[in-house]
PDB file of N, CA and C in Angstrom:
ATOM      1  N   UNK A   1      12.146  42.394  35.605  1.00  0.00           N
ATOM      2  CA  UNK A   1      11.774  41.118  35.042  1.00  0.00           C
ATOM      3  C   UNK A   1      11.394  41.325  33.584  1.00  0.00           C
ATOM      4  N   UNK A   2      11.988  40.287  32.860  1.00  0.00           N
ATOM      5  CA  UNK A   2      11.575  40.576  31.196  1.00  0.00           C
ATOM      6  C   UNK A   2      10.408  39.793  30.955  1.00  0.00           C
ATOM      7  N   UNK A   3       9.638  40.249  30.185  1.00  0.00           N
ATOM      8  CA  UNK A   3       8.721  39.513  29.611  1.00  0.00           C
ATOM      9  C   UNK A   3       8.230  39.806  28.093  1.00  0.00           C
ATOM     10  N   UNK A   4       9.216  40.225  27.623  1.00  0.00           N
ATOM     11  CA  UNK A   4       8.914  40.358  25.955  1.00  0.00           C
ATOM     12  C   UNK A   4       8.884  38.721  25.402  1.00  0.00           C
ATOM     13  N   UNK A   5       9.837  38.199  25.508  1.00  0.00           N
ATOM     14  CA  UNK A   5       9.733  36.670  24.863  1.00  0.00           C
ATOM     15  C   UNK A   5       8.847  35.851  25.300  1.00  0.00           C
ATOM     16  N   UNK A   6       7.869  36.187  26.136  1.00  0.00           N
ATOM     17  CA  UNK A   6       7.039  35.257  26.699  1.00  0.00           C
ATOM     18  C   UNK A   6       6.377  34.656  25.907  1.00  0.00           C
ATOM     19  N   UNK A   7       6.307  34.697  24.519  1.00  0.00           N
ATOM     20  CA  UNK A   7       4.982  34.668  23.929  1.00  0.00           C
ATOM     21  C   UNK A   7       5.490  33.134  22.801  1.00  0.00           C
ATOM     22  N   UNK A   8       7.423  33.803  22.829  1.00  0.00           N
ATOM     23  CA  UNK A   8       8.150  33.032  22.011  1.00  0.00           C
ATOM     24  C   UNK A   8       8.570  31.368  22.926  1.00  0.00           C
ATOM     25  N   UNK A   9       8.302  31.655  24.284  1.00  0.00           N
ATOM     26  CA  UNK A   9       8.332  30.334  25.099  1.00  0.00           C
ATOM     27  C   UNK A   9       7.129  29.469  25.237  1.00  0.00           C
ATOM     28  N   UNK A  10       6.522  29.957  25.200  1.00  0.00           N
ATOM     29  CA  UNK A  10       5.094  29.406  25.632  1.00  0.00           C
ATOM     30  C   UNK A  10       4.925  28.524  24.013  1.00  0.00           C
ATOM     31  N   UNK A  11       6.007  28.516  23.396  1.00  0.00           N
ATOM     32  CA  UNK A  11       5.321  27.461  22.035  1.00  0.00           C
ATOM     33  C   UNK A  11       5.630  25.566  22.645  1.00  0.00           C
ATOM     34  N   UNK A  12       6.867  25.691  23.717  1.00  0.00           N
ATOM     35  CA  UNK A  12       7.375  24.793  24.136  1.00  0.00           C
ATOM     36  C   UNK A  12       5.982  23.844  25.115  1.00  0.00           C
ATOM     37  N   UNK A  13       4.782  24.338  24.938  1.00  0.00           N
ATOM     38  CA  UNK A  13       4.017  24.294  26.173  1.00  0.00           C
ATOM     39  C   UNK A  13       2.502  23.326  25.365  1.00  0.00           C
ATOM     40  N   UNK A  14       2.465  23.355  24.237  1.00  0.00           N
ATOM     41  CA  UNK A  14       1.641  22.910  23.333  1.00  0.00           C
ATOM     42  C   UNK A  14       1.168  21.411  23.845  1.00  0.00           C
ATOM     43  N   UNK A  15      -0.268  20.938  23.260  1.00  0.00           N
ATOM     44  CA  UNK A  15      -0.481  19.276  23.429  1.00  0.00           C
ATOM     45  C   UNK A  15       0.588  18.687  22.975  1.00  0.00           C
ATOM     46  N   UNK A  16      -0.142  17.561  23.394  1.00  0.00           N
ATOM     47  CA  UNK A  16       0.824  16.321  22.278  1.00  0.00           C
ATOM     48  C   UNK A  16       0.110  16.428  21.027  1.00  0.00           C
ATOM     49  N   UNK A  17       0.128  16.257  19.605  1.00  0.00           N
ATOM     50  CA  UNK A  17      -0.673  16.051  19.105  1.00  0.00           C
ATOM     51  C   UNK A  17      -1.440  17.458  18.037  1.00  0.00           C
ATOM     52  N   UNK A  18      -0.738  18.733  18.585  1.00  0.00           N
ATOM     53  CA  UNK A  18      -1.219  19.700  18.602  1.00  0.00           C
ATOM     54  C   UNK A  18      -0.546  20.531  17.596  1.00  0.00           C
ATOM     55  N   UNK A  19      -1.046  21.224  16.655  1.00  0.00           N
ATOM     56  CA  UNK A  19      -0.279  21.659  15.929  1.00  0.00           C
ATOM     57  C   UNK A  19      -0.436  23.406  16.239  1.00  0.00           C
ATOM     58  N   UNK A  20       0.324  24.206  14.835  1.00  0.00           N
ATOM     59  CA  UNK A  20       1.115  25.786  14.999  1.00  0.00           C
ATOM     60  C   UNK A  20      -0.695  26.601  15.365  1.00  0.00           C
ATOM     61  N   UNK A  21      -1.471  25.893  14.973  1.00  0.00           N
ATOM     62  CA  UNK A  21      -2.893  26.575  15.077  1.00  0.00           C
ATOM     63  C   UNK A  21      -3.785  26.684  16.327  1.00  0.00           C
ATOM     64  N   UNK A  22      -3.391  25.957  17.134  1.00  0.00           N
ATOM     65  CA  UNK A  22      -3.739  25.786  18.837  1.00  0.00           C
ATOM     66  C   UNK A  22      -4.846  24.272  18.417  1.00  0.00           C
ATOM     67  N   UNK A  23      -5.122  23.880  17.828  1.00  0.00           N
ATOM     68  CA  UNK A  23      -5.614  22.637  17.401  1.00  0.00           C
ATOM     69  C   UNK A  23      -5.374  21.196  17.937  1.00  0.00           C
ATOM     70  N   UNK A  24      -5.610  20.586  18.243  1.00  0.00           N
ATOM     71  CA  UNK A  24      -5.352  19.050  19.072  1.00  0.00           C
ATOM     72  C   UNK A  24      -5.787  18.450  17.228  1.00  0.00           C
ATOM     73  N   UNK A  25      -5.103  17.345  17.222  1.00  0.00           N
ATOM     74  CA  UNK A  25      -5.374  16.237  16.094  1.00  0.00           C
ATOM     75  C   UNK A  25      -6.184  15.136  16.781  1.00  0.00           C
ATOM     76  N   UNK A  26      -7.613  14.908  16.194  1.00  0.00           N
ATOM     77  CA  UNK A  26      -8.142  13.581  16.819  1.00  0.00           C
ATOM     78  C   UNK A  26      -8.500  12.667  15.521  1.00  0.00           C
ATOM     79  N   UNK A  27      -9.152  11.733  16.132  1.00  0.00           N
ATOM     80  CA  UNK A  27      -9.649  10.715  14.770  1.00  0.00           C
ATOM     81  C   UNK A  27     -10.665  11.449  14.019  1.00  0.00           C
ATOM     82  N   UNK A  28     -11.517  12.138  14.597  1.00  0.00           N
ATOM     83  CA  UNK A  28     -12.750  12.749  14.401  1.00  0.00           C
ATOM     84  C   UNK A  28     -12.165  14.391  13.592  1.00  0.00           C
ATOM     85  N   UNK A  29     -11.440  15.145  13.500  1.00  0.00           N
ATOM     86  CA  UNK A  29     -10.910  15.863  13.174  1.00  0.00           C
ATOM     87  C   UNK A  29     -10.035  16.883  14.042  1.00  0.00           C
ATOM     88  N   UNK A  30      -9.798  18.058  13.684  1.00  0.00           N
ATOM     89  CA  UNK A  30      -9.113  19.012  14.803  1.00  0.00           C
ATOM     90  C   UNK A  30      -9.715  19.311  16.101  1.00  0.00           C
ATOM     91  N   UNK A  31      -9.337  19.581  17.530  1.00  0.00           N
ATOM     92  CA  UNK A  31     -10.099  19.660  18.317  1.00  0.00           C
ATOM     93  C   UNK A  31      -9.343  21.262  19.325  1.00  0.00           C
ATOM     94  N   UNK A  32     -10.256  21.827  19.538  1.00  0.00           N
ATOM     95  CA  UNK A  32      -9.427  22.852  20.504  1.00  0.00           C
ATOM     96  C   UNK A  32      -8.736  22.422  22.023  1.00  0.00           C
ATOM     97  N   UNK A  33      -7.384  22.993  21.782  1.00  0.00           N
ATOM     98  CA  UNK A  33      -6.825  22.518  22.866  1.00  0.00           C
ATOM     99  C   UNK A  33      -7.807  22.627  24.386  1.00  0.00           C
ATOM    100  N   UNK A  34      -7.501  22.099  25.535  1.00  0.00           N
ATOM    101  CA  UNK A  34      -8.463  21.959  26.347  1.00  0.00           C
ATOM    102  C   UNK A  34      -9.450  21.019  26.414  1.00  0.00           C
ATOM    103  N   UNK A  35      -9.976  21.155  25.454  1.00  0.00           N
ATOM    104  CA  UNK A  35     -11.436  20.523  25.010  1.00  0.00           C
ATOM    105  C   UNK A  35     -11.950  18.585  25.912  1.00  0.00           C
ATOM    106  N   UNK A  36      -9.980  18.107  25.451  1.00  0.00           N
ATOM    107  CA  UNK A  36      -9.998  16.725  25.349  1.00  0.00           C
ATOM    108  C   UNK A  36     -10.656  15.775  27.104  1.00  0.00           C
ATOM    109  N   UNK A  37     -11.189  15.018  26.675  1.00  0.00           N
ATOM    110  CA  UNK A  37     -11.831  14.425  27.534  1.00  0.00           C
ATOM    111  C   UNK A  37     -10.729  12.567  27.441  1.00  0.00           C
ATOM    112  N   UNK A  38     -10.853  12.100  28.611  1.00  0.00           N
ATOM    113  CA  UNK A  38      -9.986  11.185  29.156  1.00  0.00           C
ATOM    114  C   UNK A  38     -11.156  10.152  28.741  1.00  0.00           C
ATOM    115  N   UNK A  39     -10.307   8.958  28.252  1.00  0.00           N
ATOM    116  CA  UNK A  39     -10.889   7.542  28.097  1.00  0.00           C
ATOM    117  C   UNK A  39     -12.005   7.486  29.219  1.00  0.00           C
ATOM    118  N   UNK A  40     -11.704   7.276  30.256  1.00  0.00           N
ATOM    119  CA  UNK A  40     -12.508   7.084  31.245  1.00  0.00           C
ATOM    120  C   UNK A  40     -14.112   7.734  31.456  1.00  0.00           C
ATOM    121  N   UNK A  41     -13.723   8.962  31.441  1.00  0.00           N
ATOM    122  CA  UNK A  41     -15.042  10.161  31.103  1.00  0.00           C
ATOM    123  C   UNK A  41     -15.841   9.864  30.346  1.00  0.00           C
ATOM    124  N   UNK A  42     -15.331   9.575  28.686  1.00  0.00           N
ATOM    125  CA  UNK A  42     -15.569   9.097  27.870  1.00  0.00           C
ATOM    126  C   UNK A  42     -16.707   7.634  27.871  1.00  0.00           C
ATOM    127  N   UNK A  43     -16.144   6.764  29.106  1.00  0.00           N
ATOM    128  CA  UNK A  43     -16.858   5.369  28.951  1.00  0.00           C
ATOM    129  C   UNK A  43     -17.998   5.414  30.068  1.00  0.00           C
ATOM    130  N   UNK A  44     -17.776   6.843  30.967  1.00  0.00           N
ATOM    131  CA  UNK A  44     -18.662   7.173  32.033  1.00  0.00           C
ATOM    132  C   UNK A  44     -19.539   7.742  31.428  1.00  0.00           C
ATOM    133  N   UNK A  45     -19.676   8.617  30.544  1.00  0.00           N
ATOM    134  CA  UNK A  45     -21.157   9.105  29.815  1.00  0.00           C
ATOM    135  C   UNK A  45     -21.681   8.433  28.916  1.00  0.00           C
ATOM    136  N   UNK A  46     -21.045   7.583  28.192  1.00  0.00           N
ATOM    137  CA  UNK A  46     -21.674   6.707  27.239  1.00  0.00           C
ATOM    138  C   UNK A  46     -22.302   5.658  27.838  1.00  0.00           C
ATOM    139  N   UNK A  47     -21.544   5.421  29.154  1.00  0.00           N
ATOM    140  CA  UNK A  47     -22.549   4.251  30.103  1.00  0.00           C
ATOM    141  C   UNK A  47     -23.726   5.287  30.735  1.00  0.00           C
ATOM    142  N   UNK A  48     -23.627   6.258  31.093  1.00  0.00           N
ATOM    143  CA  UNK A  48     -25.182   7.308  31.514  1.00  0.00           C
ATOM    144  C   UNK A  48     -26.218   7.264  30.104  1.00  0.00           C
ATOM    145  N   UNK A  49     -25.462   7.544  29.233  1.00  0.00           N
ATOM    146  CA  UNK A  49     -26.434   7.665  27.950  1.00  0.00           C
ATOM    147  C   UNK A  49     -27.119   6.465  27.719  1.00  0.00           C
ATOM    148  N   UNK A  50     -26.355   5.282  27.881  1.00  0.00           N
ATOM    149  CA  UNK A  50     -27.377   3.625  27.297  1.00  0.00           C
ATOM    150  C   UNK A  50     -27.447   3.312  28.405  1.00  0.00           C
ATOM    151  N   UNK A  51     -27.520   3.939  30.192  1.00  0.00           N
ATOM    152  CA  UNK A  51     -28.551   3.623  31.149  1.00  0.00           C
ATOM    153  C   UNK A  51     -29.943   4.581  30.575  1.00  0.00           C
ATOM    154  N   UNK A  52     -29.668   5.805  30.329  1.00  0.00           N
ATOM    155  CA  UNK A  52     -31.180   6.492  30.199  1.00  0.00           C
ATOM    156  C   UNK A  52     -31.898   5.581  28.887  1.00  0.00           C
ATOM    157  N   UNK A  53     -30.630   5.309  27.554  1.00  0.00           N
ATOM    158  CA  UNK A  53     -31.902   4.891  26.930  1.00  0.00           C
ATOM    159  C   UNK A  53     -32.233   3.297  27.070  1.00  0.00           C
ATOM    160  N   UNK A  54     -31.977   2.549  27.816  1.00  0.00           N
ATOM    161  CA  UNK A  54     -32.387   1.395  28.138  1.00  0.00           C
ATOM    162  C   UNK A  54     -34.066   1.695  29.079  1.00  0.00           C
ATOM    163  N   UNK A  55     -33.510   2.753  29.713  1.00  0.00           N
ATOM    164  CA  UNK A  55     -35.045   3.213  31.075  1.00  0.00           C
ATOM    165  C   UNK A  55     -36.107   3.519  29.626  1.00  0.00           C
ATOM    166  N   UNK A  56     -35.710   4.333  28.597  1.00  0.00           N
ATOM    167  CA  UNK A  56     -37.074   5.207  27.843  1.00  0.00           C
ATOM    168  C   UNK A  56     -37.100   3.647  27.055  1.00  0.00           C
ATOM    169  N   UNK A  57     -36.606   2.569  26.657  1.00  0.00           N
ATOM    170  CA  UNK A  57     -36.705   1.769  25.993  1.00  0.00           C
ATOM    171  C   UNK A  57     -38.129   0.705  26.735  1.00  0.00           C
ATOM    172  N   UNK A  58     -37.384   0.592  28.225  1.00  0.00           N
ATOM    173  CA  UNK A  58     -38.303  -0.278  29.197  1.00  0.00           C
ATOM    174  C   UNK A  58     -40.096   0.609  29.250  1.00  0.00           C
ATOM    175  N   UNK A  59     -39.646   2.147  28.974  1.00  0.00           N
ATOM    176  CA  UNK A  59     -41.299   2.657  29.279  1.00  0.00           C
ATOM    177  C   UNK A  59     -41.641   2.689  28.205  1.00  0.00           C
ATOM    178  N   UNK A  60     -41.127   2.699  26.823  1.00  0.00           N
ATOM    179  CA  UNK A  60     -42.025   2.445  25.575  1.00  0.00           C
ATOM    180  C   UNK A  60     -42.585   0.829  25.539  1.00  0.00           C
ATOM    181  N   UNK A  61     -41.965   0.153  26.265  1.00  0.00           N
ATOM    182  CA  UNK A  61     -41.888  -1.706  25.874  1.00  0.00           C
ATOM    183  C   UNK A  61     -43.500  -1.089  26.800  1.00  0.00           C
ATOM    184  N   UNK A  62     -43.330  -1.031  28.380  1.00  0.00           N
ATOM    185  CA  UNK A  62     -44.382  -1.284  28.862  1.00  0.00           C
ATOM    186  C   UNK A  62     -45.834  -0.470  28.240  1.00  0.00           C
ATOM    187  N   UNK A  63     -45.524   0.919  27.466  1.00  0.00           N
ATOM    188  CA  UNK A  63     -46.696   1.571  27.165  1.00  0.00           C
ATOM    189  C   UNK A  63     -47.145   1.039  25.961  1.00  0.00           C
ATOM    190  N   UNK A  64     -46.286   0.288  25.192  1.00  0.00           N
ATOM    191  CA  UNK A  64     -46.943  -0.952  24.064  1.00  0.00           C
ATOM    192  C   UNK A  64     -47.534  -1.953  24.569  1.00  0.00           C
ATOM    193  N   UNK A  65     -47.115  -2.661  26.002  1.00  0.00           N
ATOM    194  CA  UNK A  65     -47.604  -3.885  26.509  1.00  0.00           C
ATOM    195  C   UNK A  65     -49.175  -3.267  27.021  1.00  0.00           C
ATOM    196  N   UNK A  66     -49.728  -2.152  27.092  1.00  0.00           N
ATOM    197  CA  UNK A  66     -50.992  -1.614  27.475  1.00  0.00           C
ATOM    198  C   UNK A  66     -51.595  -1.239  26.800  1.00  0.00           C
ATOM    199  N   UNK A  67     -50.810  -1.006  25.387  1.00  0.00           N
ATOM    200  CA  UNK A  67     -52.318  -0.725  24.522  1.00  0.00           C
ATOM    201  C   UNK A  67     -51.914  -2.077  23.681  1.00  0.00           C
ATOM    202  N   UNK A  68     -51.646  -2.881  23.702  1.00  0.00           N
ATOM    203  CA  UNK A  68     -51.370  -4.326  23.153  1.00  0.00           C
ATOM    204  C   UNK A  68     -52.991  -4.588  24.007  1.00  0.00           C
ATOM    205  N   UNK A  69     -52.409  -4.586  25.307  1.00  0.00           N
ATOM    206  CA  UNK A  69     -53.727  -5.681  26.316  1.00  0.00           C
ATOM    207  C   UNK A  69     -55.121  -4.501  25.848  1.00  0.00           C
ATOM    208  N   UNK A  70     -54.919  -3.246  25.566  1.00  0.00           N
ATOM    209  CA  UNK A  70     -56.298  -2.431  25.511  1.00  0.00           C
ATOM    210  C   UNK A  70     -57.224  -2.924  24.335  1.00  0.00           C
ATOM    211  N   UNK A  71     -55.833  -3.168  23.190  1.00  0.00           N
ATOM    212  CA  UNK A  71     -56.767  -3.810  21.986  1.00  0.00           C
ATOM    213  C   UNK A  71     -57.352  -4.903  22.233  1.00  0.00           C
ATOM    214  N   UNK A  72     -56.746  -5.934  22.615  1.00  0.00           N
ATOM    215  CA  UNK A  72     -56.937  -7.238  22.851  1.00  0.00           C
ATOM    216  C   UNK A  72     -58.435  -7.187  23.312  1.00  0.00           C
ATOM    217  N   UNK A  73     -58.733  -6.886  24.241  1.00  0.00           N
ATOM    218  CA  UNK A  73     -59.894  -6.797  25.303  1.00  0.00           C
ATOM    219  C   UNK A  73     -60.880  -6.187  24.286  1.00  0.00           C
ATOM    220  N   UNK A  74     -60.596  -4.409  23.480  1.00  0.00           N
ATOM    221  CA  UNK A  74     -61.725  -4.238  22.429  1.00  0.00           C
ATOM    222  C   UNK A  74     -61.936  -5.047  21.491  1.00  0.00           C
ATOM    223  N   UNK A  75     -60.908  -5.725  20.924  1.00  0.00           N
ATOM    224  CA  UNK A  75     -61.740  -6.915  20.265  1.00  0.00           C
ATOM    225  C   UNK A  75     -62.530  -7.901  20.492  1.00  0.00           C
ATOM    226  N   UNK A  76     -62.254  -8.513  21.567  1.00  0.00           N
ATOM    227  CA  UNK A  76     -62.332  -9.727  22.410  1.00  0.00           C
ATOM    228  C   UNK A  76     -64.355  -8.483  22.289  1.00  0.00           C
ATOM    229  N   UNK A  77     -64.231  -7.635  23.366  1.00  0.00           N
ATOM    230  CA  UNK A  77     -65.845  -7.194  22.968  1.00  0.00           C
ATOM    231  C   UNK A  77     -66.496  -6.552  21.664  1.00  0.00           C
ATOM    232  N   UNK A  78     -65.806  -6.244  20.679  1.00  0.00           N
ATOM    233  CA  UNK A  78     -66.274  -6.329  20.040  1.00  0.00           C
ATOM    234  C   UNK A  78     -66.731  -7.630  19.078  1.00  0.00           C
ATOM    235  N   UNK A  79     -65.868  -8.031  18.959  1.00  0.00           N
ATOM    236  CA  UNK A  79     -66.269 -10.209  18.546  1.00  0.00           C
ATOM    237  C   UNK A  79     -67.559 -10.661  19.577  1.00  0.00           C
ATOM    238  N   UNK A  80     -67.826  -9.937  20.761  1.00  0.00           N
ATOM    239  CA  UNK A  80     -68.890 -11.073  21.504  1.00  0.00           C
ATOM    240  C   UNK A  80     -70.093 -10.398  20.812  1.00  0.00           C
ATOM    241  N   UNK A  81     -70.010  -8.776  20.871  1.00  0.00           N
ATOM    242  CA  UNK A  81     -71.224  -8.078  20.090  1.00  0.00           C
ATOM    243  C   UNK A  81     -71.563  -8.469  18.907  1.00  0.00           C
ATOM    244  N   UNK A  82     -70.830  -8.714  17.996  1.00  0.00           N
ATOM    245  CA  UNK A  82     -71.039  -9.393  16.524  1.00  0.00           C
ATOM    246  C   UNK A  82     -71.675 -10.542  16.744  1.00  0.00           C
ATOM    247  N   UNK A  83     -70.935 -11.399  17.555  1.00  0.00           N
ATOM    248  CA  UNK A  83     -71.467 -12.498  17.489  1.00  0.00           C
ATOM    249  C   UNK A  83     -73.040 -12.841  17.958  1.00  0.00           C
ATOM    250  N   UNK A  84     -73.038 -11.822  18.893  1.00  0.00           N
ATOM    251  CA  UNK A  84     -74.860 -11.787  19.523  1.00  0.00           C
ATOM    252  C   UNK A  84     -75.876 -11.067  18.627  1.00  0.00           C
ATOM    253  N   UNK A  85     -75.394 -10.595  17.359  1.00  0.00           N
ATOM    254  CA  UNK A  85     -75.937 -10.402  16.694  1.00  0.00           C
ATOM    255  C   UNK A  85     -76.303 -11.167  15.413  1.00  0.00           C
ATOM    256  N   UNK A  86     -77.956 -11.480  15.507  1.00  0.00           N
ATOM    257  CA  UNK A  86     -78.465 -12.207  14.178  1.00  0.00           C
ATOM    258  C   UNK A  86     -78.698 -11.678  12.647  1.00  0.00           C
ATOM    259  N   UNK A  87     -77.785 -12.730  11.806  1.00  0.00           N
ATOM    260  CA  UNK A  87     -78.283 -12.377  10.542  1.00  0.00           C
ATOM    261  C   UNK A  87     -78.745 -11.274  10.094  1.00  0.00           C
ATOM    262  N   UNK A  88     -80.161 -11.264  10.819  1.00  0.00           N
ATOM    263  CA  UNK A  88     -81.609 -10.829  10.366  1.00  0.00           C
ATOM    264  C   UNK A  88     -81.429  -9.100  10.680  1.00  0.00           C
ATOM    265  N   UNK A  89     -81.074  -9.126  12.199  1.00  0.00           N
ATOM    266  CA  UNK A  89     -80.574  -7.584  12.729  1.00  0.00           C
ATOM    267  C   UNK A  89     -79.606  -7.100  11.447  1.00  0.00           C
ATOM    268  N   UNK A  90     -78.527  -7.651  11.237  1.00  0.00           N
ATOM    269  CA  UNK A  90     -77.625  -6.755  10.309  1.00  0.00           C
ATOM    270  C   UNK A  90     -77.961  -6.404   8.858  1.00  0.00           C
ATOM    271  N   UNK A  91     -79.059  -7.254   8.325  1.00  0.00           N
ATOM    272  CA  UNK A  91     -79.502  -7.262   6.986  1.00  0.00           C
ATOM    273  C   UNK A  91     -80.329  -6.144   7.071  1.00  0.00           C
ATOM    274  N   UNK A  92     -81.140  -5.687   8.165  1.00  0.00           N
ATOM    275  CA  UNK A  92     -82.325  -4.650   8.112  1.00  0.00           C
ATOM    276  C   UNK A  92     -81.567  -3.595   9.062  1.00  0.00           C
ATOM    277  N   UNK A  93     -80.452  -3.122   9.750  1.00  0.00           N
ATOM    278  CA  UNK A  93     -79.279  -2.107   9.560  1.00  0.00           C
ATOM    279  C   UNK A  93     -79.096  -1.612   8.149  1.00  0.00           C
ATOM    280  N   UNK A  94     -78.883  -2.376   6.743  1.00  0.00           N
ATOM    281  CA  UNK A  94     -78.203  -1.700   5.782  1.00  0.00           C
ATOM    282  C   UNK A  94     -79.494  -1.260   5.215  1.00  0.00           C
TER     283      UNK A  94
END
């Protein structure tokens, strides 16, 4: 069995797309053959990626909605303390 030319057949075997360098052509630039990922794959991780960041989006919304209500409430007591306080108390503080 010969196998000296093997090397000279195997050019017939290339991507589509692919040039003398083992290189794939994409929009994004050259890509190594193999590499390429299918439309589909493609719309399956980008939908995993904006499910996770929709989830970290929903736990920042809610960990703002708790220190939103934490302030609220320290003001709310701090305004009643001020307010129970006379004139007279804060003038003889300074």
């Amino acid at each position: 069995m010969r196998t000296e030319n093997w090397q000279g057949n195997t050019r017939g075997l290339r991507l589509v797309g692919e040039d003398e360098s083992g290189s794939a052509s994409s929009p994004y630039g050259p890509m190594r053959a193999g590499l390429t990922t299918s439309h589909r794959t493609q719309l399956l991780v980008l939908s995993e990626l904006l499910n996770s960041l929709e989830r970290e989006v929903e736990i920042l919304h809610s960990k703002y909605c708790e220190a939103y209500v934490i302030l609220i409430d320290v003001m709310e007591r701090l305004a009643r303390l001020t307010s129970s306080l006379s004139p007279t108390d804060i003038i003889k503080e300074k």
